[in-house]
Protein backbone atom coordinates (compact mmCIF):
# COMPACT_ATOMS: atom_id res chain seq x y z
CA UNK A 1 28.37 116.92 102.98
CA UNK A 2 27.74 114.66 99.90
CA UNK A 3 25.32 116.18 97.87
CA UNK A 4 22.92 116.15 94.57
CA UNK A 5 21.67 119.78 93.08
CA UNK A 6 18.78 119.75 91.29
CA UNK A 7 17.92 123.08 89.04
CA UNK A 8 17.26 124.51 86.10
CA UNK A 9 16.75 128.48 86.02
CA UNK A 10 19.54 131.25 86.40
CA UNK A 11 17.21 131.61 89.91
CA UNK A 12 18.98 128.55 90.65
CA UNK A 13 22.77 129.39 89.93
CA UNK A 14 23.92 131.10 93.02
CA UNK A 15 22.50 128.39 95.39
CA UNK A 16 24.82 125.87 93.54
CA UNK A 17 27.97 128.02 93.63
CA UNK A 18 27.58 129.06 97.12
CA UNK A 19 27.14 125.24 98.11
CA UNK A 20 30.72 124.39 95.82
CA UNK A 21 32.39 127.43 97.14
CA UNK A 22 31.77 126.58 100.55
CA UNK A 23 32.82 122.69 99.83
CA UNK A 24 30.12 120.48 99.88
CA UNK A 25 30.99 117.63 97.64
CA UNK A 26 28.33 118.20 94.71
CA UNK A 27 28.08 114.29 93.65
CA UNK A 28 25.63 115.17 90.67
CA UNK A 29 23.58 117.98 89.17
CA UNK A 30 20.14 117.32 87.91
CA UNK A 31 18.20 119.80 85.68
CA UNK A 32 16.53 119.92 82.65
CA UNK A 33 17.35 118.76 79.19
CA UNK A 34 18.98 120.86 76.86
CA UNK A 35 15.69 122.72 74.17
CA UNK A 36 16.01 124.15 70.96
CA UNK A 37 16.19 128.44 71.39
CA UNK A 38 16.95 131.38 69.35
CA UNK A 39 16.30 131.37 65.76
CA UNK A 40 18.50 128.62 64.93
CA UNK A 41 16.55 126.29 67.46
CA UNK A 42 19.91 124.95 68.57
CA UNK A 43 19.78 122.40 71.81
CA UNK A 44 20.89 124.53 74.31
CA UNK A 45 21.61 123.55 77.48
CA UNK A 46 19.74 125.42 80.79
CA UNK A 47 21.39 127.91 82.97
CA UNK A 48 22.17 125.40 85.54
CA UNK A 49 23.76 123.00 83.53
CA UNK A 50 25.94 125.54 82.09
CA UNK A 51 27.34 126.72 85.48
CA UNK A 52 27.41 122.93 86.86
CA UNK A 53 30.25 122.67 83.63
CA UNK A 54 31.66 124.98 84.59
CA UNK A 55 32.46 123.72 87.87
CA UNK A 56 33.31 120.59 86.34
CA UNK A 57 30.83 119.15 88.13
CA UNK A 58 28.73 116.04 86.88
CA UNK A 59 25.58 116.50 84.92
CA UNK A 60 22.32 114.45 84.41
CA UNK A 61 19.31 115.78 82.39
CA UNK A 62 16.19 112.69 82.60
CA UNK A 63 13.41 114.18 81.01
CA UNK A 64 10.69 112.40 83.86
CA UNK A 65 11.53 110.82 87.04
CA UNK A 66 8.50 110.46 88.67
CA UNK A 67 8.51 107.04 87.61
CA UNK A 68 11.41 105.86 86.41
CA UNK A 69 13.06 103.20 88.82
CA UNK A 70 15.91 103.38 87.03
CA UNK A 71 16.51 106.79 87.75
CA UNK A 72 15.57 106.05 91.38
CA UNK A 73 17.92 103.44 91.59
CA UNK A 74 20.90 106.15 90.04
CA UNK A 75 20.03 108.42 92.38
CA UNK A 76 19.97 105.90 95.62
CA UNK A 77 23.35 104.91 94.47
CA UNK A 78 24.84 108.52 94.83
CA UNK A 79 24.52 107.56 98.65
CA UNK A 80 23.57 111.24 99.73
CA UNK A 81 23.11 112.74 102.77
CA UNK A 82 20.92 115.46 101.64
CA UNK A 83 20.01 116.78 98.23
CA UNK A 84 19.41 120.35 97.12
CA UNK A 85 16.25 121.58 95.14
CA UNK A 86 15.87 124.73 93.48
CA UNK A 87 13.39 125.37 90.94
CA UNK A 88 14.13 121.99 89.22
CA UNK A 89 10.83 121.34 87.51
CA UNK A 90 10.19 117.68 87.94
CA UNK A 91 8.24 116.40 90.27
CA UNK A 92 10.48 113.78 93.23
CA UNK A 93 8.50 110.53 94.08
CA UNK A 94 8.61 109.27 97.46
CA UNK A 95 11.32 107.12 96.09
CA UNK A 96 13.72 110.36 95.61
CA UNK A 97 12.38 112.25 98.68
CA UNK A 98 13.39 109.51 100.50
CA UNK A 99 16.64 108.57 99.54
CA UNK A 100 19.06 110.90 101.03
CA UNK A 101 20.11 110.32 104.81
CA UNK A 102 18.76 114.03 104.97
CA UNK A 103 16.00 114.05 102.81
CA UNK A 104 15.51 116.60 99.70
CA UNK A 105 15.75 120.76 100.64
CA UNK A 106 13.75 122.78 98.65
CA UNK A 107 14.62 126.57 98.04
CA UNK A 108 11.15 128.63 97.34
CA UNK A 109 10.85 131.52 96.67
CA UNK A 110 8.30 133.13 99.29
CA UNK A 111 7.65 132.95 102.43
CA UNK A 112 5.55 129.60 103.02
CA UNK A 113 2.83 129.04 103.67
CA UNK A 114 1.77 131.65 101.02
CA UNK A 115 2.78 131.48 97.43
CA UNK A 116 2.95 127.65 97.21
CA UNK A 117 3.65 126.39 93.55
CA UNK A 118 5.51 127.38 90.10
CA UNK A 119 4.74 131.34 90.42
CA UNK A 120 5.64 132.72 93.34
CA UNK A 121 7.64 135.98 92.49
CA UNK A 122 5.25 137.39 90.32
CA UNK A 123 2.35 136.08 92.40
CA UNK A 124 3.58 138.45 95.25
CA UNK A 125 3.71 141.38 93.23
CA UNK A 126 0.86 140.54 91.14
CA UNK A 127 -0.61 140.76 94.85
CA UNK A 128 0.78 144.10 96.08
CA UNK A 129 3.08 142.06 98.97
CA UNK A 130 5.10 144.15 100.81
CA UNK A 131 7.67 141.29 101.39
CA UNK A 132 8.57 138.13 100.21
CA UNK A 133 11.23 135.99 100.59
CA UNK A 134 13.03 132.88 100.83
CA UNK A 135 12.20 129.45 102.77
CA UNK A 136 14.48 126.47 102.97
CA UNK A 137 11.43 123.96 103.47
CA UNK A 138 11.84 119.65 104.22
CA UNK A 139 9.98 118.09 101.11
CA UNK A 140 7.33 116.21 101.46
CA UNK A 141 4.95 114.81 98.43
CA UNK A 142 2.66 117.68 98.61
CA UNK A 143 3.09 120.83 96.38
CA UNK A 144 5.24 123.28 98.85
CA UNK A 145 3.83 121.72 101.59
CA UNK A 146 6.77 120.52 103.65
CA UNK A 147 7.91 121.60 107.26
CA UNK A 148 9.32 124.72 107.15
CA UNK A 149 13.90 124.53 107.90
CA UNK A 150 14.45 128.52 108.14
CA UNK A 151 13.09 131.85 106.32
CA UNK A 152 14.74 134.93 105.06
CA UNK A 153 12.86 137.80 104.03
CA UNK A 154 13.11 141.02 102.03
CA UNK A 155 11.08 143.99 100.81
CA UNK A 156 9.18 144.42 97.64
CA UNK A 157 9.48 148.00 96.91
CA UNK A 158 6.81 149.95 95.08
CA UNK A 159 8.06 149.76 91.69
CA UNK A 160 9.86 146.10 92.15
CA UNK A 161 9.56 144.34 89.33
CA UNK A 162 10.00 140.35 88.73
CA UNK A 163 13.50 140.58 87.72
CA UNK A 164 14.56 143.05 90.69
CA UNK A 165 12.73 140.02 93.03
CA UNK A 166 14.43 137.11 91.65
CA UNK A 167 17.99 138.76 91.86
CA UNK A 168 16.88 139.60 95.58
CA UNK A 169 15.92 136.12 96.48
CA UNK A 170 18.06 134.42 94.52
CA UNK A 171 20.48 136.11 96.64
CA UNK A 172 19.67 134.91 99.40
CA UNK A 173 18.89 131.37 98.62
CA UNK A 174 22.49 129.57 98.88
CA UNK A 175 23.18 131.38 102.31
CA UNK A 176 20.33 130.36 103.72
CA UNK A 177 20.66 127.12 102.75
CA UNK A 178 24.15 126.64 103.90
CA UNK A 179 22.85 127.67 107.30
CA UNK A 180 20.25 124.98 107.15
CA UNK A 181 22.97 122.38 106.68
CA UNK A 182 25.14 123.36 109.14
CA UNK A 183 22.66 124.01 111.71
CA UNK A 184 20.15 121.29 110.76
CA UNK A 185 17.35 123.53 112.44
CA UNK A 186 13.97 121.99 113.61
CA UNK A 187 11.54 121.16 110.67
CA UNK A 188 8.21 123.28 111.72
CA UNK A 189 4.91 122.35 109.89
CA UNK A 190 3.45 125.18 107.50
CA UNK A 191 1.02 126.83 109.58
CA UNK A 192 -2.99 126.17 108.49
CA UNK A 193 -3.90 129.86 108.05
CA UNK A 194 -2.63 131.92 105.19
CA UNK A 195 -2.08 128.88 102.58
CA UNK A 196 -2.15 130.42 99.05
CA UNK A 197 -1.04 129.38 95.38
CA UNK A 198 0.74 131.09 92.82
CA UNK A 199 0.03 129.03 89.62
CA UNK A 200 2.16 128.51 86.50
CA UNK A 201 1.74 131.06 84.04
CA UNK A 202 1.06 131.23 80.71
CA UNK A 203 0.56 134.03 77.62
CA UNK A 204 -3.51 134.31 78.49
CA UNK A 205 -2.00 135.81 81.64
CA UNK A 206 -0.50 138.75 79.70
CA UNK A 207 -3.20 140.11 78.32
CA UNK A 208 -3.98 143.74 79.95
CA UNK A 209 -7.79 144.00 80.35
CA UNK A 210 -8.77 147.56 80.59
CA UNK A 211 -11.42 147.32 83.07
CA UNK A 212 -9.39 146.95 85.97
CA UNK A 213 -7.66 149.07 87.79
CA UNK A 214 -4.62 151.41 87.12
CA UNK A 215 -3.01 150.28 90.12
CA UNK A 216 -3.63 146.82 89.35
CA UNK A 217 -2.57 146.51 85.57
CA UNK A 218 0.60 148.41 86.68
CA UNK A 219 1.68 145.00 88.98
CA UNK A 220 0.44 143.22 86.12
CA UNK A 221 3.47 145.03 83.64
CA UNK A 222 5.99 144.80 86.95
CA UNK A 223 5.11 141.14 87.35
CA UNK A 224 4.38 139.78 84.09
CA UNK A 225 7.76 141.21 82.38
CA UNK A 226 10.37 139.30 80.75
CA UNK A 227 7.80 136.49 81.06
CA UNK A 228 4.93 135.72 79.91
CA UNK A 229 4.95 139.60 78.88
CA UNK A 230 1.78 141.89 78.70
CA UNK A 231 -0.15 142.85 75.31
CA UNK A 232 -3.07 144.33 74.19
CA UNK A 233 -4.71 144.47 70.90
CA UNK A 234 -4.80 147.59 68.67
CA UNK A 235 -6.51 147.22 65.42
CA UNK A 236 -4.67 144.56 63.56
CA UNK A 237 -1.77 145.02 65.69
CA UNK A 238 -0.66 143.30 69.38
CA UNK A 239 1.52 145.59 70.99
CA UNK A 240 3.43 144.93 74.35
CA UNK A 241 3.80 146.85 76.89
CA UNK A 242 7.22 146.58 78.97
CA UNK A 243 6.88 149.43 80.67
CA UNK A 244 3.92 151.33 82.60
CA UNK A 245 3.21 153.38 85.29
CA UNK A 246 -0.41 154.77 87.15
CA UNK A 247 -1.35 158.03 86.29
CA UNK A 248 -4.84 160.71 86.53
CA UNK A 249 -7.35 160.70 83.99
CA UNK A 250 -10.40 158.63 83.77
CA UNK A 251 -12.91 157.38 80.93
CA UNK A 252 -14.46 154.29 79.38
CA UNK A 253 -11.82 151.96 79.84
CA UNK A 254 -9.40 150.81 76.76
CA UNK A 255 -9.48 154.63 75.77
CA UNK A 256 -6.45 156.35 74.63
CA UNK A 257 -6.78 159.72 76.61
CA UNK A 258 -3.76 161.99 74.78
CA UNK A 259 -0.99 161.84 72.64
CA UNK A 260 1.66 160.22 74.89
CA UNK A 261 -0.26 156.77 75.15
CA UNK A 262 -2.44 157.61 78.29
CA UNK A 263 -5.16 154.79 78.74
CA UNK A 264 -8.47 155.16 80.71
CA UNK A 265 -8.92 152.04 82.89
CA UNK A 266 -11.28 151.04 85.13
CA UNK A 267 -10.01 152.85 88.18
CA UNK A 268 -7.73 155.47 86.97
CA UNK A 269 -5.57 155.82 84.23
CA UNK A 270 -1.87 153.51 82.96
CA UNK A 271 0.62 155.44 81.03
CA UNK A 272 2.81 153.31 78.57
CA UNK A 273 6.09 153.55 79.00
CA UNK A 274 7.62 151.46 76.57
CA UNK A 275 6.18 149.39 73.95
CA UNK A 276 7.18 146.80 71.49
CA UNK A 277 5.46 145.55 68.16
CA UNK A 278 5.75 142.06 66.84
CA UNK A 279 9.14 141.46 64.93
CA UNK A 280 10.52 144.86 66.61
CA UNK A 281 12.71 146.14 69.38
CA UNK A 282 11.03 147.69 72.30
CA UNK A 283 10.89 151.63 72.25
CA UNK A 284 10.62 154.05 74.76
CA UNK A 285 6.91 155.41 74.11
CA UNK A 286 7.79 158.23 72.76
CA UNK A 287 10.01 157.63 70.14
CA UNK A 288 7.57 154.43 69.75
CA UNK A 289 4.61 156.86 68.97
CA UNK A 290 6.88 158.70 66.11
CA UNK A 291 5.84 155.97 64.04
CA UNK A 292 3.06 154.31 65.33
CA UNK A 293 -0.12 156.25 65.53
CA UNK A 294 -1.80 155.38 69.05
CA UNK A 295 -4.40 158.52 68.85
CA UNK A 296 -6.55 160.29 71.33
CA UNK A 297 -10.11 158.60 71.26
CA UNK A 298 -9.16 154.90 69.75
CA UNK A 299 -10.78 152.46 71.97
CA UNK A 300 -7.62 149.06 73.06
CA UNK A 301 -8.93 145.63 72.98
């Protein structure tokens, strides 16, 4: 078929190359401008864009095009018969939804109707899911809310954390999706009951507040890690936390309970694992704790 992509993330990168390998004639690749990263703030371009060069495959980056006719007008030009979403990060008007002979696929990452919007891995193991998954949904306007094309699901294991998700569903994203084109499946509405959002994170999310439970600031490291990361305050200090895990003990929460960076919480107890200061490479906690004093009896904001 004659197709756009439109992506951004390294969540996005398989879908593409599954849809060249299997040869769909990629027309154009959409994703987001090249930003300044690293130290040097260089313009680098997003994961997607690198691997649509590679492919040799054609590359635009608009900044909007929710409203942009002339962008509409491109992309009505490219005379599609479907195009491909995948964690692009713009918003498609009507005008774009409607353009392709097929309409626009989307490739989310759970299974619909829960976890609409920009969040959904971590959402599901913020939430203690025991599954999540992939759905290959017709867009629509809404956010995520689109008849459903086909699912694919797979298990969140207790310790999964966001990376071990992504690489799971990202996996299965591009087959999936080649099955949808080739099988053009009946669209099924989203079903009324079970409709729940997973909301773009930010660094406010991080923050590890004592008073809940072990249990649940343990999802909260699993989930939260590369991005937006987890923290808490110590004196002067913010350390992060990369790595935690439940444990026994109990007392007021925020309480360091021994020497090996035990922490009372509000149901049980979270040992650290590995921590990071500011500036510094993350540690395993004990060799962190060689030279950082976290002491039996200080109280963590």
């Amino acid at each position: 078929m004659r197709l756009a992509f439109m992506g951004s993330p390294d969540f996005s990168v398989p879908a593409l190359r599954a849809l060249h390998a299997a040869g769909h004639e990629i027309v154009m690749v959409y994703c987001q401008p090249p930003r300044p990263a690293g130290r040097g703030q260089k313009e680098t371009p997003c994961p997607v864009h690198r691997a649509a060069l590679d492919l040799g495959l054609p590359v635009r980056t608009p900044a909007r095009v929710r409203r942009d006719a002339t962008e509409h007008a491109a992309f009505a030009a490219l005379r599609l018969d479907a195009a491909i979403v995948a964690a692009y990060g713009l918003i498609l008007p009507r005008e774009m939804l409607e353009a392709p002979r097929m309409g626009c696929l989307n490739i989310h990452a759970s299974l619909l109707p829960r976890w609409r919007g920009a969040g959904p891995i971590q959402a599901a193991i913020l939430a203690g899911d025991a599954e999540s998954g992939i759905t290959i949904m017709q867009m629509d306007e809404g956010l995520d809310t689109g008849p459903m094309l086909l699912r694919g699901s797979v298990p969140i294991g207790p310790r999964a954390t966001t990376p071990e998700l992504h690489d799971a569903l990202a996996a299965i994203g591009g087959p999936l999706v080649l099955r949808a084109l080739a099988e053009r499946p009946a669209a099924v509405p989203q079903p009324e009951d079970g409709i729940t959002y997973a909301p773009k994170l930010g660094k406010e999310d991080g923050r590890l507040n004592w008073a809940e439970s072990a249990v649940a600031l343990d999802r909260r490291v699993r989930a939260l890690n590369p991005w937006p990361g987890t923290y808490f305050r110590h004196g002067e200090d913010t350390l992060r936390v990369l790595e935690a895990e439940p444990a026994a003990g109990q007392g007021a929460p925020g309480t360091v309970l021994d020497d090996a960076a035990l922490v009372a919480c509000g149901d049980g107890a979270l040992r650290l694992l590995k921590l990071q200061r500011a500036g510094r490479a993350a540690m395993p906690a004990e060799a962190f704790l060689r030279g950082y004093a976290l002491a039996p009896g200080d109280v963590l904001g």
